[in-house]
Protein backbone atom coordinates (compact mmCIF):
# COMPACT_ATOMS: atom_id res chain seq x y z
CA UNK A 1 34.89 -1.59 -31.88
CA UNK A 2 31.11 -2.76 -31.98
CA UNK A 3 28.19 -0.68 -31.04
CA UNK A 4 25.38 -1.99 -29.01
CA UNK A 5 21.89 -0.75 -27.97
CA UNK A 6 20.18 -1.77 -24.86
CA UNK A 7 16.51 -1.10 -25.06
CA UNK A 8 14.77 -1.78 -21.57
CA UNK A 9 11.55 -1.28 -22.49
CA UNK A 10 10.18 -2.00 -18.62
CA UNK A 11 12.00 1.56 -18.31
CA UNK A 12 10.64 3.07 -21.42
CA UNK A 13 6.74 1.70 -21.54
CA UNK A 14 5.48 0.34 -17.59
CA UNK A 15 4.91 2.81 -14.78
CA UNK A 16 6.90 0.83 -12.22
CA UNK A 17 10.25 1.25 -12.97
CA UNK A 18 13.61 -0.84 -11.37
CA UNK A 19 17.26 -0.73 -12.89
CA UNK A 20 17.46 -4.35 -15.21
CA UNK A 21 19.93 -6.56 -13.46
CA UNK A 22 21.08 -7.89 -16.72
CA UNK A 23 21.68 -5.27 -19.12
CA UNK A 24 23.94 -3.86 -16.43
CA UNK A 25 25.59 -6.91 -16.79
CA UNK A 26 25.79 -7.05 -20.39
CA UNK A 27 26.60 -3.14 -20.18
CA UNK A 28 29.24 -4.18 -18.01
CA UNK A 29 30.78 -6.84 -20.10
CA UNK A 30 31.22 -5.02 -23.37
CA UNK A 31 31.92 -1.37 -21.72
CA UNK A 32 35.08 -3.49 -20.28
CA UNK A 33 36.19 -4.80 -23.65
CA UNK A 34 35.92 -1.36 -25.05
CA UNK A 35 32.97 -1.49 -27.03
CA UNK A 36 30.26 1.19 -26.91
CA UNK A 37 27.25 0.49 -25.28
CA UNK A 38 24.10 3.21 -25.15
CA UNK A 39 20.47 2.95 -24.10
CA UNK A 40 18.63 3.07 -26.68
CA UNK A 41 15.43 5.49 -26.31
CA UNK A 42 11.65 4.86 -27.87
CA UNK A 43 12.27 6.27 -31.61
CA UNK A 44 15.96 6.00 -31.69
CA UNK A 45 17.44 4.61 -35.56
CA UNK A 46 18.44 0.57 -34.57
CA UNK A 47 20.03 0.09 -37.66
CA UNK A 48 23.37 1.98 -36.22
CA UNK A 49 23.79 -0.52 -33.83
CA UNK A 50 26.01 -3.49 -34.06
CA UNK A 51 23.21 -5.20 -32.49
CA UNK A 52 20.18 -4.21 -29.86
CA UNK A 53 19.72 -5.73 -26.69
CA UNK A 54 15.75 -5.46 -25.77
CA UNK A 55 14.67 -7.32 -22.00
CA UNK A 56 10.98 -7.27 -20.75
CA UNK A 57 10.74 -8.11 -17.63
CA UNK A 58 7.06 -7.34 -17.03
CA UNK A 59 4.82 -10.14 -19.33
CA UNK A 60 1.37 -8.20 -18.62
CA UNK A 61 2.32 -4.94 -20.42
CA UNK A 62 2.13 -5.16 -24.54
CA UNK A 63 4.98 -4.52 -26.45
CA UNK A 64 3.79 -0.47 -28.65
CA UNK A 65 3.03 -1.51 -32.57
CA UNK A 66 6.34 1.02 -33.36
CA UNK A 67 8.65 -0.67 -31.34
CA UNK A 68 10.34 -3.57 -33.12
CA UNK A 69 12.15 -6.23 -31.42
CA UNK A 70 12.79 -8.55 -34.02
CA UNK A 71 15.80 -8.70 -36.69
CA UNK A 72 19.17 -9.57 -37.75
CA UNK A 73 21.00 -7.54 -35.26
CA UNK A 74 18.51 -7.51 -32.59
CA UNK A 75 18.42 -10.10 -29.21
CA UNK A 76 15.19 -10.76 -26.91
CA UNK A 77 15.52 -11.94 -22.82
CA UNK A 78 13.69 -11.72 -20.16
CA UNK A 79 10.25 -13.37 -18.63
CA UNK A 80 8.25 -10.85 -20.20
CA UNK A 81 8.87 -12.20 -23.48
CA UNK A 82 8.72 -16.16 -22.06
CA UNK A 83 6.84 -16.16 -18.50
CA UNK A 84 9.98 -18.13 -17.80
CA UNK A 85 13.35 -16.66 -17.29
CA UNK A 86 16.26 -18.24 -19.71
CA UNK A 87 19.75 -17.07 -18.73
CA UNK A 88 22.28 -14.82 -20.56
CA UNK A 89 24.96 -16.06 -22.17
CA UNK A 90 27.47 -17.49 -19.49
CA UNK A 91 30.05 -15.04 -20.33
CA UNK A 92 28.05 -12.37 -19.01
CA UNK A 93 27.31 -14.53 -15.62
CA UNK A 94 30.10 -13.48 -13.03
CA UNK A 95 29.93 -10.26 -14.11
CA UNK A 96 28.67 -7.30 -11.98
CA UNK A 97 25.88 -5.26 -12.81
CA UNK A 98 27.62 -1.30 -13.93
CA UNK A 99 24.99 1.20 -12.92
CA UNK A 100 26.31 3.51 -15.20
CA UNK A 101 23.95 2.24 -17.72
CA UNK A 102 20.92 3.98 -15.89
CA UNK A 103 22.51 7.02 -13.94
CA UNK A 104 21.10 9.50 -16.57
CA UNK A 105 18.21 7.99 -16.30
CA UNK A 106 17.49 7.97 -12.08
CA UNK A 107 14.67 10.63 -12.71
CA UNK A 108 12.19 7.64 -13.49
CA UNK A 109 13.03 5.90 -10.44
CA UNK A 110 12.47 6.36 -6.55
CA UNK A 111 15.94 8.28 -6.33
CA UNK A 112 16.03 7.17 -2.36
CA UNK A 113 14.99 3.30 -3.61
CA UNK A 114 17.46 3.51 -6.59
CA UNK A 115 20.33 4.90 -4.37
CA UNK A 116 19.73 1.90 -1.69
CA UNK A 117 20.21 -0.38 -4.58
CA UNK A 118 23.34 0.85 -6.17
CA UNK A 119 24.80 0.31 -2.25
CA UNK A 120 23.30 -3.13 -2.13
CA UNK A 121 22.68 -6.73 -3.40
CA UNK A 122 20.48 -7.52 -6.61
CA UNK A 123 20.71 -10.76 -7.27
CA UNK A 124 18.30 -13.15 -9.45
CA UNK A 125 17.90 -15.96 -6.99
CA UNK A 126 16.40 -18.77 -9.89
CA UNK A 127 19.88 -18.48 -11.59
CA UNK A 128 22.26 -18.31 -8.79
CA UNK A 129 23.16 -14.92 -10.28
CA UNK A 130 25.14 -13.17 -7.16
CA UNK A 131 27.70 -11.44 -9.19
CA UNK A 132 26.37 -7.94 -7.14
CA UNK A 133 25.93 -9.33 -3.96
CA UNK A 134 27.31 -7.85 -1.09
CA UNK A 135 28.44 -9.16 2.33
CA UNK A 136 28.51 -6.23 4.51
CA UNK A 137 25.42 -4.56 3.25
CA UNK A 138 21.66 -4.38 5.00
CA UNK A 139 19.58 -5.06 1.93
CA UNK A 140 18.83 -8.27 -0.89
CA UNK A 141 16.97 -6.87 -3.76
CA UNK A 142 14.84 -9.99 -5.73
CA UNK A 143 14.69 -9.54 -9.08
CA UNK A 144 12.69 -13.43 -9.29
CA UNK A 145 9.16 -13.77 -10.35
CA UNK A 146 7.45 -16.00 -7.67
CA UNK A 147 10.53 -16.13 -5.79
CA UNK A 148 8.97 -18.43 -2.81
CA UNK A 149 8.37 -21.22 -5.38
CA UNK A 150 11.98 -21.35 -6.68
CA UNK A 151 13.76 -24.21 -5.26
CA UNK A 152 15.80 -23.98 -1.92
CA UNK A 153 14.54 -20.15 -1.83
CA UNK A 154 13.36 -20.72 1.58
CA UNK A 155 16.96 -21.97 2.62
CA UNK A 156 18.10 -19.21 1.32
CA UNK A 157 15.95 -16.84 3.26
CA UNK A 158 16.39 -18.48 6.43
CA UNK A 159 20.12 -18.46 5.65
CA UNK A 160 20.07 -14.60 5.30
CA UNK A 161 17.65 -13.96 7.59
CA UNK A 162 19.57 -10.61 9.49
CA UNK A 163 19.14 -9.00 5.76
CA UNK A 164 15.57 -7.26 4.52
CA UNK A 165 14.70 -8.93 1.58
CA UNK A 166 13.29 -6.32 -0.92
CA UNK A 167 11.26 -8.53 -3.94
CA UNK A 168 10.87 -6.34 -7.08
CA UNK A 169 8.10 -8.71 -7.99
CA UNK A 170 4.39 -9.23 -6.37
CA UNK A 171 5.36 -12.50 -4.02
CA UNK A 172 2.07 -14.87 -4.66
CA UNK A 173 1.31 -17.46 -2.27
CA UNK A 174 -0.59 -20.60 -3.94
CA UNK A 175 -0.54 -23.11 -0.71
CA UNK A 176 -0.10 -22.86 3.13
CA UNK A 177 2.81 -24.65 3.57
CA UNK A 178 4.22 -22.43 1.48
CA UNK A 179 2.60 -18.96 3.41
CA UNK A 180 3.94 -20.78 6.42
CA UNK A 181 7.72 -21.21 5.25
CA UNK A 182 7.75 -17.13 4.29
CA UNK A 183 5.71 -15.96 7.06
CA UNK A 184 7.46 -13.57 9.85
CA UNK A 185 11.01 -12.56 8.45
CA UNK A 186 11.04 -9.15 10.21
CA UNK A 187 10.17 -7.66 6.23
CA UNK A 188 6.85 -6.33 7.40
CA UNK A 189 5.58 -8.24 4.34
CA UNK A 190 2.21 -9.08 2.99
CA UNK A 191 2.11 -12.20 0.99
CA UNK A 192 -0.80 -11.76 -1.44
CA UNK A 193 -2.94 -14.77 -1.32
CA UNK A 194 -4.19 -17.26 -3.67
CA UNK A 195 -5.78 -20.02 -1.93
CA UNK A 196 -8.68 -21.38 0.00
CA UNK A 197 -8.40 -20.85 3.78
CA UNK A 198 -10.67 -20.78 6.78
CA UNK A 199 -11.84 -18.37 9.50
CA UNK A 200 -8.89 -19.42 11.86
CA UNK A 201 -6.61 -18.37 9.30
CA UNK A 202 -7.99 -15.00 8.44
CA UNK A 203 -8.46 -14.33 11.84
CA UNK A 204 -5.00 -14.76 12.58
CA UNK A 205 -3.21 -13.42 9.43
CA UNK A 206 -5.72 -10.58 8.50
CA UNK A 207 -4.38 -7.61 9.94
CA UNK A 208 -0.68 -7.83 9.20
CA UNK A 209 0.75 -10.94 6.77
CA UNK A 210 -1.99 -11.64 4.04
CA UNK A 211 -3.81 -9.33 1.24
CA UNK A 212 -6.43 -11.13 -0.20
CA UNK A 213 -7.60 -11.68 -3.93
CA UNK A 214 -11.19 -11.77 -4.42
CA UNK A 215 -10.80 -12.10 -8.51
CA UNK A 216 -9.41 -15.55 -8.95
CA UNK A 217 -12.06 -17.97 -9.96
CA UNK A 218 -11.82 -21.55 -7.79
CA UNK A 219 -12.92 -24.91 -9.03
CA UNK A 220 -16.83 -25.39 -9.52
CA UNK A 221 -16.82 -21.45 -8.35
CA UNK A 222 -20.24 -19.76 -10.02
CA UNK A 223 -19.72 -15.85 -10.44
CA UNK A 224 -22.69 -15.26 -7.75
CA UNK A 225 -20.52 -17.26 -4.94
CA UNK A 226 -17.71 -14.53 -5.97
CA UNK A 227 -19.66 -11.72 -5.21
CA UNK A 228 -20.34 -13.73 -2.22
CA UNK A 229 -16.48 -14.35 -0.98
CA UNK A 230 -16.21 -10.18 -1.79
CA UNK A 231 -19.12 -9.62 0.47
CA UNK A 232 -17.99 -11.77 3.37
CA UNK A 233 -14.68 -10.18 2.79
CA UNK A 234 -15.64 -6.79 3.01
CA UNK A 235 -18.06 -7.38 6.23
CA UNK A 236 -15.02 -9.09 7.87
CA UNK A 237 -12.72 -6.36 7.56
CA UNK A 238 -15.58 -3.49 8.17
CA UNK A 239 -16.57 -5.14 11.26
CA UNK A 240 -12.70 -4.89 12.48
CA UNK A 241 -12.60 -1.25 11.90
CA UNK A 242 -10.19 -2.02 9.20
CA UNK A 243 -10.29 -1.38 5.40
CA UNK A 244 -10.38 -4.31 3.25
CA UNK A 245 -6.53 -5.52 1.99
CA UNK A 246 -8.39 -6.70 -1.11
CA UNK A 247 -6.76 -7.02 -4.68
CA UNK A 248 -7.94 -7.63 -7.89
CA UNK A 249 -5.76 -9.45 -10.73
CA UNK A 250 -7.86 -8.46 -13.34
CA UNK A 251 -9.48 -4.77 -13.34
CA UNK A 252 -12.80 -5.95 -13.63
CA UNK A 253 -15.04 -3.81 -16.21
CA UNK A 254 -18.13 -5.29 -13.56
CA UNK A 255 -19.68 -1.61 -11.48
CA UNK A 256 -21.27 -3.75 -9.29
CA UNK A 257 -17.86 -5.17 -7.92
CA UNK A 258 -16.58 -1.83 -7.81
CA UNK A 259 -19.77 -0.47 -5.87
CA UNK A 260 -19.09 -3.36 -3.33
CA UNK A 261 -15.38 -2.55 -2.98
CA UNK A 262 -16.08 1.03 -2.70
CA UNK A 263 -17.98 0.47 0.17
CA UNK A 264 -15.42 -1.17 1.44
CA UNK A 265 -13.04 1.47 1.42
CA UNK A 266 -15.13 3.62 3.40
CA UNK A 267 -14.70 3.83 7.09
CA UNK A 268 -18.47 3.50 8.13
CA UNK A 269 -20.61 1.16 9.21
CA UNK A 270 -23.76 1.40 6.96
CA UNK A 271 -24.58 -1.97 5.39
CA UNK A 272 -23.96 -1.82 1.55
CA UNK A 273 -28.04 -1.41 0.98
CA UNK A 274 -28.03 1.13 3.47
CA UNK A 275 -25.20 3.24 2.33
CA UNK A 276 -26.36 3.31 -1.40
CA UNK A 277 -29.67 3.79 -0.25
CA UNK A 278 -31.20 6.37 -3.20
CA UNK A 279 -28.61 4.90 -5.88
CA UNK A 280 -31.45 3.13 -7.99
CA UNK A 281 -29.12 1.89 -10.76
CA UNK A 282 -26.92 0.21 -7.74
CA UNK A 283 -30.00 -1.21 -5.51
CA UNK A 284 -31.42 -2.44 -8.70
CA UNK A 285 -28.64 -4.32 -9.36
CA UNK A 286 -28.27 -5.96 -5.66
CA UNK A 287 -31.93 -7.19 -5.94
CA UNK A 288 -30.83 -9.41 -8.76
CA UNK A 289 -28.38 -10.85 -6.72
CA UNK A 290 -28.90 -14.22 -5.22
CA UNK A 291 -30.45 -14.32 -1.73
CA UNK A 292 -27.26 -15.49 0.19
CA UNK A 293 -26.06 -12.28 -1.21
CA UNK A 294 -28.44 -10.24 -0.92
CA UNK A 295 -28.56 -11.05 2.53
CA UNK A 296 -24.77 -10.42 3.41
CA UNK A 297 -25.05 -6.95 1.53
CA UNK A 298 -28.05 -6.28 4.04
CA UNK A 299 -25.93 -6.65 7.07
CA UNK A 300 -24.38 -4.03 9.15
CA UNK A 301 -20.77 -4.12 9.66
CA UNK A 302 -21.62 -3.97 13.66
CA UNK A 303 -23.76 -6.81 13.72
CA UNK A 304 -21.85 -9.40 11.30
CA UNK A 305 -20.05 -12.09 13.27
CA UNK A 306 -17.76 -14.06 11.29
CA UNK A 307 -18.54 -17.36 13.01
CA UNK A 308 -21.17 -17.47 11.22
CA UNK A 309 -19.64 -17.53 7.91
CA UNK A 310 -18.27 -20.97 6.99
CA UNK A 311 -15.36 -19.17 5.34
CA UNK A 312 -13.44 -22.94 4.14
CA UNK A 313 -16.18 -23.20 1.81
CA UNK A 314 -16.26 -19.57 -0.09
CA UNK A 315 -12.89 -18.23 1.02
């Protein structure tokens, strides 16, 4: 009888926390042979294992200086390791995921959102991995990164279309025709946007299909015309009496962003001078701005009219 270890470290070392679709396969696979399979817990002795299993899923999260993954009786998967997803071994494809493998473990999940998974699909759509899917059940959990950019996904979605599609993963939209395609499945989704659009766009996505990211840097894009896209953002969404769906990507160190986005998040509708009037560190800091900013961070929510924005060229 062999011994293997299973070391999820998405469970063990990230703050969002889902069951791992494969090592409840490959928990599956050996429990059924008769081998002994354990998770294997931050500090646990590796050397008792036959051999250790260890799948990062999320690739932004760095692996702790005490944790080693590499050896002679140690394995690596996942698209935290790759930013690409390589399959198991095909033995372990038909099988089923065994839940078993996190049960003890539920208290670092969403009990309600781990429950509703046991008693549906999980499938990984990018290697036609359906081993736990489910006919008569409501729910299709995505375990894909980028899942609308995977070939035929959008057949796929269309062909399910009676089931709510739960993604486990951030769905980023890069193009329209691809926001399009995805748009409306009765999910109550917001695809998180990533491209340049205009004012008919926003107008009619804003409030319900769309959160916006500020952070990414476009072609021939100068740091000032960022803070300028923010501002127009921000103005936009103040003068709907709605607060900003703005994201960032990268948790910019820059107060002055931060000011602006605070203001944002604040139901008034005080222009950003105005409402840091006093603050001399922050209205020093807007008076080095350039004047087309400057200008929008003058303006009162009430008064700003998005016409006159042209929003195709800093959106």
């Amino acid at each position: 009888m062999s011994v293997y270890g299973l070391y999820d470290l998405d469970l063990w070392h990230c703050p969002k926390h889902y069951p791992n679709l494969e090592l409840m396969k490959i928990y599956n696979y050996h429990y059924t042979k008769g081998d002994k399979v354990l998770m294997v817990r931050p500090g646990d002795d590796t050397g008792r294992f036959n051999k250790v299993i260890y799948f990062k899923e999320n690739s932004v999260f760095l692996i702790p200086k005490n944790v080693n993954v590499y050896g002679k009786n140690k394995e690596i998967y996942g698209y935290g390791f790759t930013k690409m997803y390589f399959p198991l071994d095909e033995k372990y494809h038909n099988v089923p995921p065994l839940y078993n493998l996190y049960d003890l473990f539920n208290e670092k999940f969403n009990r309600s959102n781990y429950t509703l998974m046991k008693n549906n699909s999980f499938i990984r759509f990018e290697n036609k991995d359906f081993s736990d899917f489910k006919k008569d059940c409501k729910h299709i959990f995505i375990a894909d990164h980028n899942f609308c950019y995977l070939p035929e996904a959008d057949l796929f979605r269309k062909e399910y279309k009676d089931y709510k599609f739960n993604y486990l993963r951030r769905l980023e939209i890069r193009d329209k025709e691809t926001f399009y395609k995805f748009r409306g499945f009765n999910d109550n989704r917001k695809y998180f946007i990533n491209f340049r659009f205009d004012e008919d766009f926003l107008l009619e996505n804003y409030n319900k299909y769309i959160t916006l990211n500020w952070s990414v840097r476009y072609e021939n894009e100068t740091e000032e015309h960022q803070l300028m896209r923010l501002a127009a953002l921000v103005l936009f969404y103040k003068s709907q009496n709605q607060y900003p769906d703005i994201k960032q990507i990268d948790l910019s160190k820059d107060t002055f962003i931060k000011d602006i986005l605070f203001w944002g998040y604040n139901f008034n509708q005080l222009s950003f001078k105005d409402f840091y009037e006093g603050n001399k560190k922050v209205i020093g800091r807007l008076n080095t701005t350039s004047s087309d900013v400057r200008l929008l961070l003058k303006t009162n929510p009430k008064e700003f009219k998005s016409s006159d924005i042209d929003f195709s060229k800093i959106l």
